[in-house]
PDB file of N, CA and C in Angstrom:
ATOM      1  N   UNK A   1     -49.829  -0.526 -10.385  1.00  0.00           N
ATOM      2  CA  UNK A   1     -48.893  -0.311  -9.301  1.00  0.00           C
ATOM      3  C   UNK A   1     -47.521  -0.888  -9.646  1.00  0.00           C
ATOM      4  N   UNK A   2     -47.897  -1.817 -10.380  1.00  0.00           N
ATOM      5  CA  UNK A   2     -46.123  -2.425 -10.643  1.00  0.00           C
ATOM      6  C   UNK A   2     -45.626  -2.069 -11.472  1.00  0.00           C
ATOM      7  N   UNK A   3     -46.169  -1.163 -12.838  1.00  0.00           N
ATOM      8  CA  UNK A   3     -45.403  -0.851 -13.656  1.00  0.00           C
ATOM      9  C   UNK A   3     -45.175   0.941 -13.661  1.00  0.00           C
ATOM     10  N   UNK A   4     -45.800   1.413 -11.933  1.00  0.00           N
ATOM     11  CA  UNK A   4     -44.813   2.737 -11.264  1.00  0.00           C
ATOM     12  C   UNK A   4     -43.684   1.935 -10.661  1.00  0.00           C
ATOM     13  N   UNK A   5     -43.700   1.104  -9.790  1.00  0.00           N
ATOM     14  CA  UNK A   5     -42.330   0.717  -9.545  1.00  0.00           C
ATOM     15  C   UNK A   5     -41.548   0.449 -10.277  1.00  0.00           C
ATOM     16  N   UNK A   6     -41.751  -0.350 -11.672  1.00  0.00           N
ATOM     17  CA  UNK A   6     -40.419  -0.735 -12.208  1.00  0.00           C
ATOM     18  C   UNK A   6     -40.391   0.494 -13.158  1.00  0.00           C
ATOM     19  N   UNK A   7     -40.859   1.677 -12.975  1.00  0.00           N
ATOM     20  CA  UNK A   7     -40.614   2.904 -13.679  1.00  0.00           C
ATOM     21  C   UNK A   7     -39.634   3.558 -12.684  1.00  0.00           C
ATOM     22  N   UNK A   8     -40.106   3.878 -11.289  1.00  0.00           N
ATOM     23  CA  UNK A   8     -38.798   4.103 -10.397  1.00  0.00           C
ATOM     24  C   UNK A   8     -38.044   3.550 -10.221  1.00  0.00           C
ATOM     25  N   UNK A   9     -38.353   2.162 -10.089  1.00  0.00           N
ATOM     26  CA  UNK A   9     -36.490   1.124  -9.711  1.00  0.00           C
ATOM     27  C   UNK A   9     -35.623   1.735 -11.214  1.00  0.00           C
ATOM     28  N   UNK A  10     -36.469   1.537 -12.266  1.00  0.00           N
ATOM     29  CA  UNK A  10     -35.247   1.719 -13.651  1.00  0.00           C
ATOM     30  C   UNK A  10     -34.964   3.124 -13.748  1.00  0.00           C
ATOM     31  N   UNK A  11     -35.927   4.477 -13.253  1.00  0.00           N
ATOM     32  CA  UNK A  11     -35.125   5.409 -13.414  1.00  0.00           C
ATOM     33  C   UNK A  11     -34.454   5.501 -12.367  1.00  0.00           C
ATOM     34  N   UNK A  12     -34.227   4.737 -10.969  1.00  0.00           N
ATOM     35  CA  UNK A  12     -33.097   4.854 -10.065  1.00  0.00           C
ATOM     36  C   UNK A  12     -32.132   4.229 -10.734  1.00  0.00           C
ATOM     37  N   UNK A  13     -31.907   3.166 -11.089  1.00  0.00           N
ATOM     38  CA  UNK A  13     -30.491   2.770 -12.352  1.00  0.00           C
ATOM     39  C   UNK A  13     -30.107   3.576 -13.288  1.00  0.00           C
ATOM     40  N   UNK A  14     -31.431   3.924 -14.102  1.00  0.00           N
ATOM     41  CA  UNK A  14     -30.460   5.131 -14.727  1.00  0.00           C
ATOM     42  C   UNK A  14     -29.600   6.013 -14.215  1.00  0.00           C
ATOM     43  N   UNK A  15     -30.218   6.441 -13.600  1.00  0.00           N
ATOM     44  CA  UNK A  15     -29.984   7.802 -12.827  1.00  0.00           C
ATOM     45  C   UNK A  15     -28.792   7.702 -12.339  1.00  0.00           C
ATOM     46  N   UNK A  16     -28.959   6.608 -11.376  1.00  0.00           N
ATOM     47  CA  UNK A  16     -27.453   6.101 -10.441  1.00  0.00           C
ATOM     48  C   UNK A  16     -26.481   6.222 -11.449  1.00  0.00           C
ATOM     49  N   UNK A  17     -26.288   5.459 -12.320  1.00  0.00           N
ATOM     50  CA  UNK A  17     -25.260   4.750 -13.458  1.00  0.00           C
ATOM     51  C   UNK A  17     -24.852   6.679 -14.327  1.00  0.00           C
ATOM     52  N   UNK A  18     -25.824   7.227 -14.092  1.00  0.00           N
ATOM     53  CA  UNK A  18     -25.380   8.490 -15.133  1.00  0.00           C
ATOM     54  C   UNK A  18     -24.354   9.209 -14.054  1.00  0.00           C
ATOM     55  N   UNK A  19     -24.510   9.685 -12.690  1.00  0.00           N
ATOM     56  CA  UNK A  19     -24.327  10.163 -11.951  1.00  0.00           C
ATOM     57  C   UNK A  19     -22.923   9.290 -11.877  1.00  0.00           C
ATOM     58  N   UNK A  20     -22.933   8.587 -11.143  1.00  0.00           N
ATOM     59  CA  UNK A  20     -21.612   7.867 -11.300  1.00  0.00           C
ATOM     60  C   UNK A  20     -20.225   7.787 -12.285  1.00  0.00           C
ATOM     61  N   UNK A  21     -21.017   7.588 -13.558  1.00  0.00           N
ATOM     62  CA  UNK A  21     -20.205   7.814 -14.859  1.00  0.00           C
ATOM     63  C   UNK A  21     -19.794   9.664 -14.543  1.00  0.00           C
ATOM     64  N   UNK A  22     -20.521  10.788 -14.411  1.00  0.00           N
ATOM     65  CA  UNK A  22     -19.966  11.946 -14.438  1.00  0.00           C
ATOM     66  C   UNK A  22     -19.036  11.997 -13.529  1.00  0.00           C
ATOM     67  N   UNK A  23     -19.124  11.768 -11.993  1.00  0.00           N
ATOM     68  CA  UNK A  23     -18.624  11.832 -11.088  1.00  0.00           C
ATOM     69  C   UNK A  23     -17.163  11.294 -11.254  1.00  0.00           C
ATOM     70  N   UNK A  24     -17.057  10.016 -11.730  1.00  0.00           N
ATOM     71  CA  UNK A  24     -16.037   9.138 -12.465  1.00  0.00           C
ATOM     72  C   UNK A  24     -14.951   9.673 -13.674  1.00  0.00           C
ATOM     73  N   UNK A  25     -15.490  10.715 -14.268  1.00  0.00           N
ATOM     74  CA  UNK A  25     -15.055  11.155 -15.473  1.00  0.00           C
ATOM     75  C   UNK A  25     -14.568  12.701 -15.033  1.00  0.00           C
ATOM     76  N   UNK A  26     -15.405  13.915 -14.016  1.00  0.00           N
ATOM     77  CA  UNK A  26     -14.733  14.927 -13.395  1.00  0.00           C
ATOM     78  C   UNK A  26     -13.393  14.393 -12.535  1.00  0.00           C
ATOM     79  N   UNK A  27     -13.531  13.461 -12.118  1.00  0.00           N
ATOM     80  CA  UNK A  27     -12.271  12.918 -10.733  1.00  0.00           C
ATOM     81  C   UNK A  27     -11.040  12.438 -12.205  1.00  0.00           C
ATOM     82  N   UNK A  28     -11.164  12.537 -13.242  1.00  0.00           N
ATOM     83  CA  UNK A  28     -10.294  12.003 -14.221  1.00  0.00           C
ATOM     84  C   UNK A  28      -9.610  13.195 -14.694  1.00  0.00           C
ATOM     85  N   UNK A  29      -9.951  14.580 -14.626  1.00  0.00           N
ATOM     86  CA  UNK A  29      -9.421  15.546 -14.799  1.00  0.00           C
ATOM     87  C   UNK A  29      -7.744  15.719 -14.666  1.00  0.00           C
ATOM     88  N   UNK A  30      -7.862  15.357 -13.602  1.00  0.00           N
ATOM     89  CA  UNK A  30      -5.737  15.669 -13.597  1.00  0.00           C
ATOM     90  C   UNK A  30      -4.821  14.703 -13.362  1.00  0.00           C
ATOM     91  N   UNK A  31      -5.005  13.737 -14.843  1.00  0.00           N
ATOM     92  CA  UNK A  31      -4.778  12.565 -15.605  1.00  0.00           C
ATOM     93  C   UNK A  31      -3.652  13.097 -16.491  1.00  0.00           C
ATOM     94  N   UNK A  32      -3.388  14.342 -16.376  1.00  0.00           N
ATOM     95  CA  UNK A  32      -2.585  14.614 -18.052  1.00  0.00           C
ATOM     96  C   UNK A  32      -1.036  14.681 -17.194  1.00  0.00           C
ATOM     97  N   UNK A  33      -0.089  13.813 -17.849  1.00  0.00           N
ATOM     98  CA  UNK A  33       1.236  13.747 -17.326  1.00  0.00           C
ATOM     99  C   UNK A  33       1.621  15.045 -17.619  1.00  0.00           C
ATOM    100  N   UNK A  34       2.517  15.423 -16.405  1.00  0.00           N
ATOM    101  CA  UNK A  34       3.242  16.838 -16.237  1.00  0.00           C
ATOM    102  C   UNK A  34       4.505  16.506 -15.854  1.00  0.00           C
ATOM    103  N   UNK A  35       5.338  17.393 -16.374  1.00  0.00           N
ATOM    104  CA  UNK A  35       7.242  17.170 -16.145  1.00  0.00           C
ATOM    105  C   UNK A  35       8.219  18.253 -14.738  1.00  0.00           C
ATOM    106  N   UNK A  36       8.799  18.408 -14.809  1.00  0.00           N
ATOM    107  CA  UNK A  36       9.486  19.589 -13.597  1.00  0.00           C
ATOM    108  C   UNK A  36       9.147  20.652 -14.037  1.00  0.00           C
ATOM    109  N   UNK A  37       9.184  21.051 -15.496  1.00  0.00           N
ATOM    110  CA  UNK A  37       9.121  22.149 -16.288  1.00  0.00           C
ATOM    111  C   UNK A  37       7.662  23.473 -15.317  1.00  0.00           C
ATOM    112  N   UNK A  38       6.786  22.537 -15.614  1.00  0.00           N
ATOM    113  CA  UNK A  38       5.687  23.248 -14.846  1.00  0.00           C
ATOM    114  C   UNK A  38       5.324  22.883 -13.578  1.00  0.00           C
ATOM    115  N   UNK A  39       5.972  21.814 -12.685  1.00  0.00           N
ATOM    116  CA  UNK A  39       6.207  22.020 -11.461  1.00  0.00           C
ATOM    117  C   UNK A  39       7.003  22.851 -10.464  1.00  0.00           C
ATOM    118  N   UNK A  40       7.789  23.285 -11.634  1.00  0.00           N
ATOM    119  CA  UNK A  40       9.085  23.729 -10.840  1.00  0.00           C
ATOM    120  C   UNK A  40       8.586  24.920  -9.930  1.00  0.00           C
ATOM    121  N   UNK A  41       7.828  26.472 -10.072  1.00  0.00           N
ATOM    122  CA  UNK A  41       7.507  27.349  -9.371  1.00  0.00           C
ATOM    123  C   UNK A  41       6.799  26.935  -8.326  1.00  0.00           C
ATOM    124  N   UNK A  42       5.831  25.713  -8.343  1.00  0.00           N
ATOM    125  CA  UNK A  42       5.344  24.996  -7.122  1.00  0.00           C
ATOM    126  C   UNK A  42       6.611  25.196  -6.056  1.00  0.00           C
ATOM    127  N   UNK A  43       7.350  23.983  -6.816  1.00  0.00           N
ATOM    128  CA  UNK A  43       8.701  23.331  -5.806  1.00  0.00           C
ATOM    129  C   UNK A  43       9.598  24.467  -5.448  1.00  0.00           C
ATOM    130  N   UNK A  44       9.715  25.812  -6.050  1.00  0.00           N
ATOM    131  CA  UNK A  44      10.640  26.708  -5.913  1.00  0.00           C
ATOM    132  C   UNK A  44       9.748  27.513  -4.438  1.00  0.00           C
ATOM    133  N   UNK A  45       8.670  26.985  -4.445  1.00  0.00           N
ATOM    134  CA  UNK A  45       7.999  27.881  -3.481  1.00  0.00           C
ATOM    135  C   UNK A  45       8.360  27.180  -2.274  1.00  0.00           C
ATOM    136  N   UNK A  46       7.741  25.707  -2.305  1.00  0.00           N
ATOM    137  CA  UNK A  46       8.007  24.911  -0.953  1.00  0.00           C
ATOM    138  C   UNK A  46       8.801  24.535  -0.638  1.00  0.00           C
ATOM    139  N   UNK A  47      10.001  24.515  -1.254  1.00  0.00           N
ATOM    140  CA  UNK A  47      11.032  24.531  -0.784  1.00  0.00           C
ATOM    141  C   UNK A  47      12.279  25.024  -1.625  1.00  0.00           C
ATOM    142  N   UNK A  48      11.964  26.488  -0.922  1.00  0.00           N
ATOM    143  CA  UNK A  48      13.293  27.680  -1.640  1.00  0.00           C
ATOM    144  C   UNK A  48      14.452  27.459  -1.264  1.00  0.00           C
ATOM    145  N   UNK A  49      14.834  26.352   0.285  1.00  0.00           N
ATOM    146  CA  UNK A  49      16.185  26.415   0.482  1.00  0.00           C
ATOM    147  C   UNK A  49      17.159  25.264  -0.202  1.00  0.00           C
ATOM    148  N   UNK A  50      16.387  24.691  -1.198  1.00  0.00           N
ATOM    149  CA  UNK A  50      16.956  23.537  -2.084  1.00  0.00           C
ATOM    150  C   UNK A  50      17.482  24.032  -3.665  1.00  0.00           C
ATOM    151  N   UNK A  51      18.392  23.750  -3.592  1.00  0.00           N
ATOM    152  CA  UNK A  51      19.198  24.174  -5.054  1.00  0.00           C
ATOM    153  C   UNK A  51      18.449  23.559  -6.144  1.00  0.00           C
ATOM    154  N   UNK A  52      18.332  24.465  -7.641  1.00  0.00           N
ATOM    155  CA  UNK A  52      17.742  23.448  -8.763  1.00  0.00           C
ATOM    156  C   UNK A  52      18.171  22.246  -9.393  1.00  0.00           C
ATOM    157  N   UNK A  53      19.066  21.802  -8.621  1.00  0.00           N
ATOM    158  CA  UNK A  53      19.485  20.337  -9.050  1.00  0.00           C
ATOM    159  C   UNK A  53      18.900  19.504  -7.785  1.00  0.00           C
ATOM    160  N   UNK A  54      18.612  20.068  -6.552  1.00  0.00           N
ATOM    161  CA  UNK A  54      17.983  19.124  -5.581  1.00  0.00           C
ATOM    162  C   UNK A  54      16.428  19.270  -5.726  1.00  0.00           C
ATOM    163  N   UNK A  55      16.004  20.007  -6.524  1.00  0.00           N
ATOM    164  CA  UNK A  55      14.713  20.238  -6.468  1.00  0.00           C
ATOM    165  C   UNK A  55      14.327  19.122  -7.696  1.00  0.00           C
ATOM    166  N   UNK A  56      15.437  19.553  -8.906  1.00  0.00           N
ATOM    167  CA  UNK A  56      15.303  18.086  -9.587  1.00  0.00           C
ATOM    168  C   UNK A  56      14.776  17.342  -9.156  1.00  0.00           C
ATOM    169  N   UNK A  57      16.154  16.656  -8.475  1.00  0.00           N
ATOM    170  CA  UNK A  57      16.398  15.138  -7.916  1.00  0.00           C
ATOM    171  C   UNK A  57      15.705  14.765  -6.939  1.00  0.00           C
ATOM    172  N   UNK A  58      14.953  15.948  -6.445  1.00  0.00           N
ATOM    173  CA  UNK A  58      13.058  15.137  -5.418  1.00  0.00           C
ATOM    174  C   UNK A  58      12.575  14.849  -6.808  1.00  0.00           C
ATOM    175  N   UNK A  59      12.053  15.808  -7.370  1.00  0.00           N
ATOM    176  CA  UNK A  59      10.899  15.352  -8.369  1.00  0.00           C
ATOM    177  C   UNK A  59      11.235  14.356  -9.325  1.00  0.00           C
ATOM    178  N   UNK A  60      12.354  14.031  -9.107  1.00  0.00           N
ATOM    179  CA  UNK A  60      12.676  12.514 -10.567  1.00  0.00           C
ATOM    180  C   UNK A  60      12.448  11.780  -9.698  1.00  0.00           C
ATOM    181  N   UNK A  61      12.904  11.444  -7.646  1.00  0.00           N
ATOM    182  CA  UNK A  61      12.769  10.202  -7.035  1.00  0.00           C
ATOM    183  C   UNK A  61      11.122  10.314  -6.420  1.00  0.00           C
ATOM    184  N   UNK A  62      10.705  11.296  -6.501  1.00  0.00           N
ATOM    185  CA  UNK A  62       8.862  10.862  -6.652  1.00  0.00           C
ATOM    186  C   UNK A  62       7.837  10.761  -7.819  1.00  0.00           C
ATOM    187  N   UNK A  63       8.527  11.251  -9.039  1.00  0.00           N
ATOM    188  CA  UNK A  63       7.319  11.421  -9.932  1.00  0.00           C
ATOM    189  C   UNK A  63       8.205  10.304 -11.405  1.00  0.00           C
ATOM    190  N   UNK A  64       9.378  10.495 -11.182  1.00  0.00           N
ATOM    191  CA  UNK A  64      10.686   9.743 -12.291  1.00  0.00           C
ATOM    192  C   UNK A  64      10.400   8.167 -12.252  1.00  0.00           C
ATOM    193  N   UNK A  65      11.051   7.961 -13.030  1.00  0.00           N
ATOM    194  CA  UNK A  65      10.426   5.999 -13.233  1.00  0.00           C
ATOM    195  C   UNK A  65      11.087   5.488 -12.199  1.00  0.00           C
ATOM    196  N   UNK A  66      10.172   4.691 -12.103  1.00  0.00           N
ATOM    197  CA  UNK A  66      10.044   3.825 -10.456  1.00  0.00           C
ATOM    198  C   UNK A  66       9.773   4.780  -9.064  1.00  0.00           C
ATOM    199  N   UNK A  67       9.433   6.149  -9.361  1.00  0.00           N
ATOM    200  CA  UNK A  67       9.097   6.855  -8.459  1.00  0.00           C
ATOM    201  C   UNK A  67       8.643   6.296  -7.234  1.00  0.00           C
ATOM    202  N   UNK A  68       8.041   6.986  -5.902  1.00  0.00           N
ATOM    203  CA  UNK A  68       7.331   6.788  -5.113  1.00  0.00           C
ATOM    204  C   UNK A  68       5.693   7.398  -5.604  1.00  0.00           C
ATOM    205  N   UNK A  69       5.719   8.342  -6.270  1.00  0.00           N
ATOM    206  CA  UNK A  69       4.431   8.849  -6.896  1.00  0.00           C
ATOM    207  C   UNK A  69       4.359   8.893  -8.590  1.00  0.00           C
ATOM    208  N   UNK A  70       4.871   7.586  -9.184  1.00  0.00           N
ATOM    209  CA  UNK A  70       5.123   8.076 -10.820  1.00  0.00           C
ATOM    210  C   UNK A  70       4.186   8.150 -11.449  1.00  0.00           C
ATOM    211  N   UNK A  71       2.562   7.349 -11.004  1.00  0.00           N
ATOM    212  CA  UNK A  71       1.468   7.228 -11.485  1.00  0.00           C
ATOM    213  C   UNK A  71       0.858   8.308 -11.003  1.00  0.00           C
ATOM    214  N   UNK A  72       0.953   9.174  -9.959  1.00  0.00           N
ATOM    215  CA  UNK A  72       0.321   9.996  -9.170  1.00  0.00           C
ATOM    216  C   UNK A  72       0.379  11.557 -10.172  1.00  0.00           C
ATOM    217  N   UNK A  73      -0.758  12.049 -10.462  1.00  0.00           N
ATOM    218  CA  UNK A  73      -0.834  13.739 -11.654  1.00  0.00           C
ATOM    219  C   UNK A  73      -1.232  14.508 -11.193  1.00  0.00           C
ATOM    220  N   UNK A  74      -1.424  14.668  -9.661  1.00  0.00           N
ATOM    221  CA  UNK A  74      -2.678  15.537  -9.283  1.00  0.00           C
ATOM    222  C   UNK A  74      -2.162  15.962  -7.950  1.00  0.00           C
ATOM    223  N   UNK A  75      -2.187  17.331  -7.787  1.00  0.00           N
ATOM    224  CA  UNK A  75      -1.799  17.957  -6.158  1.00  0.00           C
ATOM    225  C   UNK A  75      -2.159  17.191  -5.481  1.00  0.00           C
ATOM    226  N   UNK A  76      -1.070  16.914  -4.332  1.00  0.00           N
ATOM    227  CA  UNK A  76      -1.437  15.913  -3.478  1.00  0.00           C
ATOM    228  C   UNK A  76      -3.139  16.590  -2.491  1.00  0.00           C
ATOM    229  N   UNK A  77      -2.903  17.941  -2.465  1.00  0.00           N
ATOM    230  CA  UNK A  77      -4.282  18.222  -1.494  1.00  0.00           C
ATOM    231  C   UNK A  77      -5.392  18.332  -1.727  1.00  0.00           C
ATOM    232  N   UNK A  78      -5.546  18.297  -3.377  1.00  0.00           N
ATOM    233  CA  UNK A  78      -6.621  18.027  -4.618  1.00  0.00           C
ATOM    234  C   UNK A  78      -7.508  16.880  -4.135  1.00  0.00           C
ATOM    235  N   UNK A  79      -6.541  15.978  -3.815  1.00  0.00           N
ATOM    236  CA  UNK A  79      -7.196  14.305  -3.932  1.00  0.00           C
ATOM    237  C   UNK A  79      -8.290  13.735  -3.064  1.00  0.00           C
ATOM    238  N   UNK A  80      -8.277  15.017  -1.830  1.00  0.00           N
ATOM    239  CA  UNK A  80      -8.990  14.326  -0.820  1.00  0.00           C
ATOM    240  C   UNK A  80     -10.462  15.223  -0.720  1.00  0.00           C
TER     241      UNK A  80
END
């Protein structure tokens, strides 16, 4: 009897710990730094009434060093 339990407690650790690690490693997906270059048709969409120098100058003061989002790679509606 005790050596089915410590056959289930350890394949629940495995198990847990594998599951976790994948789960951990899919959510790492949109990690790869991106520039205006391929944001820009996003930003040209949501907001068409902003000139390409103001559409810039959002995306350098949220994503540009010292941003409000500079660490942030991933659609904001992705995340949740």
């Amino acid at each position: 009897m005790k050596k089915i339990l410590f056959s289930l407690l350890g394949s629940t650790i495995i198990l847990g710990g594998t599951v976790s690690y994948v789960f951990a490693q899919s959510n790492d997906e949109g990690n790869d730094n991106f520039n205006f270059g391929q944001k820009k048709p996003y930003i040209q969409e949501m907001h068409p009434e902003l000139s390409a120098q103001e559409q810039k100058d959002m995306f350098d003061s949220c994503h540009g060093e010292d941003g409000a989002m500079e660490n942030y790679n991933e659609d904001m509606m992705n995340s949740f």
